[in-house]
Protein backbone atom coordinates (compact mmCIF):
# COMPACT_ATOMS: atom_id res chain seq x y z
CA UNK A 1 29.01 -60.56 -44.96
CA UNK A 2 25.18 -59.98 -44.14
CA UNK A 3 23.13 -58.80 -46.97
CA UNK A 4 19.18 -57.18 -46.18
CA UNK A 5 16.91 -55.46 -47.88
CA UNK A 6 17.67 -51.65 -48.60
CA UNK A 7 14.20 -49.50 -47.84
CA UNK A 8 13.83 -46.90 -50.39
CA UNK A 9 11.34 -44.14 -49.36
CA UNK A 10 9.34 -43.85 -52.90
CA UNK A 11 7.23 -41.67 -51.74
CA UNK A 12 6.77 -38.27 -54.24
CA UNK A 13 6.16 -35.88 -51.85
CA UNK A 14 5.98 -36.28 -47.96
CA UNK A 15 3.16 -36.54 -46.00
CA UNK A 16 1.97 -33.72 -43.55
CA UNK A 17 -0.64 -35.29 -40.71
CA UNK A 18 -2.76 -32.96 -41.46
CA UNK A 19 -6.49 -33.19 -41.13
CA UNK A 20 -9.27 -31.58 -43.50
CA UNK A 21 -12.71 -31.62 -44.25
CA UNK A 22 -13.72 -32.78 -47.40
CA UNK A 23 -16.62 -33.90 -49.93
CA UNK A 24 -16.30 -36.94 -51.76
CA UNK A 25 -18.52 -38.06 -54.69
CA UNK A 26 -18.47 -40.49 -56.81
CA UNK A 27 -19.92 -44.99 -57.07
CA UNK A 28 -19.71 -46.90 -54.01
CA UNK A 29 -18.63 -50.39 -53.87
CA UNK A 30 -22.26 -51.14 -54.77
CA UNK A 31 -22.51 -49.02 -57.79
CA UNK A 32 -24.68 -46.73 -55.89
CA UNK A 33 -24.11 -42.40 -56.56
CA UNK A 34 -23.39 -41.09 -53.53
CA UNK A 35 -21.98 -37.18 -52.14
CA UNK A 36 -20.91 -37.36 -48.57
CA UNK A 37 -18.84 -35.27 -46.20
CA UNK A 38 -15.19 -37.02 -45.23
CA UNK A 39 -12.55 -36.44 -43.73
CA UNK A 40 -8.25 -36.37 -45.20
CA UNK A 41 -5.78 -37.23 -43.61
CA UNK A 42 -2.21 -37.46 -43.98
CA UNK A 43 -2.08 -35.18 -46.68
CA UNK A 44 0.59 -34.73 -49.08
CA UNK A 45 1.14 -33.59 -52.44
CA UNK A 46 -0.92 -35.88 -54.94
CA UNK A 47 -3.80 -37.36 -52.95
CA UNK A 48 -4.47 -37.89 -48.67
CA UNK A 49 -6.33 -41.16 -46.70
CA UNK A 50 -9.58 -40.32 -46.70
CA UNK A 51 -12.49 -41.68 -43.82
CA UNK A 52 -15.97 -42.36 -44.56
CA UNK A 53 -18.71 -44.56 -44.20
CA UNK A 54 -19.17 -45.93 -47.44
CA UNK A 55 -17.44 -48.66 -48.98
CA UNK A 56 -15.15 -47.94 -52.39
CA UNK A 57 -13.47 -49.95 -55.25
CA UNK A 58 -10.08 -49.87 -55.33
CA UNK A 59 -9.38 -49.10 -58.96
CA UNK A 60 -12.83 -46.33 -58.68
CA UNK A 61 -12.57 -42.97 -59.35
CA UNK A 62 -14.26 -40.32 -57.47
CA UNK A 63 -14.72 -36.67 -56.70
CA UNK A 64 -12.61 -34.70 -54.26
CA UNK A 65 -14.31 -30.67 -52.80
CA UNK A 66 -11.84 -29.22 -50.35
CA UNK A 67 -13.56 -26.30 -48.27
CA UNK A 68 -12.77 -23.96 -51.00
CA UNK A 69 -14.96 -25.56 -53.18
CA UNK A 70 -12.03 -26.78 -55.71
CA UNK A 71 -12.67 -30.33 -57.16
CA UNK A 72 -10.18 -32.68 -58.46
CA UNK A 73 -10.44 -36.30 -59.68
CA UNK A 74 -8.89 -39.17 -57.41
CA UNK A 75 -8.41 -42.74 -57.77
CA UNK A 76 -9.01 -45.15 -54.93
CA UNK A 77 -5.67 -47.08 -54.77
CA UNK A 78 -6.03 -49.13 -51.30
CA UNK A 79 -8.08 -49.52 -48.64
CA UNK A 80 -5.88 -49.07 -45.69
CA UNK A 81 -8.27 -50.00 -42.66
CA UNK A 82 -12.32 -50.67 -41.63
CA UNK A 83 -12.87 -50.03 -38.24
CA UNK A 84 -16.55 -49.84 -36.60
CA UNK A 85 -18.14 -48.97 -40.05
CA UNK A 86 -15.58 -46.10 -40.79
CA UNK A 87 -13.22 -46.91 -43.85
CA UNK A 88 -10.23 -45.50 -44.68
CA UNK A 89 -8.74 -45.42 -48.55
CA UNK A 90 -5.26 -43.82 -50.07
CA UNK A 91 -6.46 -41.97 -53.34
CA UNK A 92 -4.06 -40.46 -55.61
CA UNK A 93 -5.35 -37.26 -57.66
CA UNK A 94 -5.66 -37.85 -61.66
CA UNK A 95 -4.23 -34.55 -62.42
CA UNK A 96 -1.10 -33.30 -61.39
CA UNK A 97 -2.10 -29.70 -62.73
CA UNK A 98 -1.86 -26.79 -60.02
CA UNK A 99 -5.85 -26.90 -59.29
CA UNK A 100 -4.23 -30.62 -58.19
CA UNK A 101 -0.84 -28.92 -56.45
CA UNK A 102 -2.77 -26.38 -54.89
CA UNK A 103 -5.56 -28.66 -53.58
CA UNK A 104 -4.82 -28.37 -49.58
CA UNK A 105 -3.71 -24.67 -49.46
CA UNK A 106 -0.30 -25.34 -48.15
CA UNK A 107 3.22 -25.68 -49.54
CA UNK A 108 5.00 -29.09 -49.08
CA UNK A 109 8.42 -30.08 -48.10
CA UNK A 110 10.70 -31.42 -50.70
């Protein structure tokens, strides 16, 4: 009998590819403040990708403004590419409070 690896999806909510503008805040990579305009992507329920220009920490914390002007606190958990100076990180939100659930302005699958 063959035996392999069962995949799980542990994902806690599902992603929507989704894009949305969004301002990000927080310390760069080189301790240096900085507030810049990003983009999320692949948004789902407690966080998105998000592309800039700037390099991050994993482990960091930063800022999240959707267009609404709602802020919530993230955590940078990966860095999932670099490509010609634009940077792409998975960050979780802090919070999982409604200003958190209610971030993106849309209603996810379960």
């Amino acid at each position: 009998m063959a035996t392999g690896a069962v995949v799980r999806n542990l994902r806690r909510s599902s992603r929507l590819a989704l894009n949305a503008p969004v301002g990000l805040s927080g310390l760069d990579r080189d301790r240096r403040l900085f507030a810049i305009p990003a983009r999320a992507t692949n948004l789902n329920l407690h966080g998105a990708a998000i592309q800039l220009d700037r390099e991050l920490s994993v482990g960091s914390t930063v800022l999240v403004r959707n267009a609404r002007g709602t802020q919530v606190s993230a955590r940078v958990v990966m860095q999932t590419k670099a490509v010609e100076g634009c940077r792409t990180y998975g960050v979780e939100f802090l919070e999982q409070d409604d200003q958190a659930r209610y971030f993106w302005g849309i209603t996810f699958p379960t």
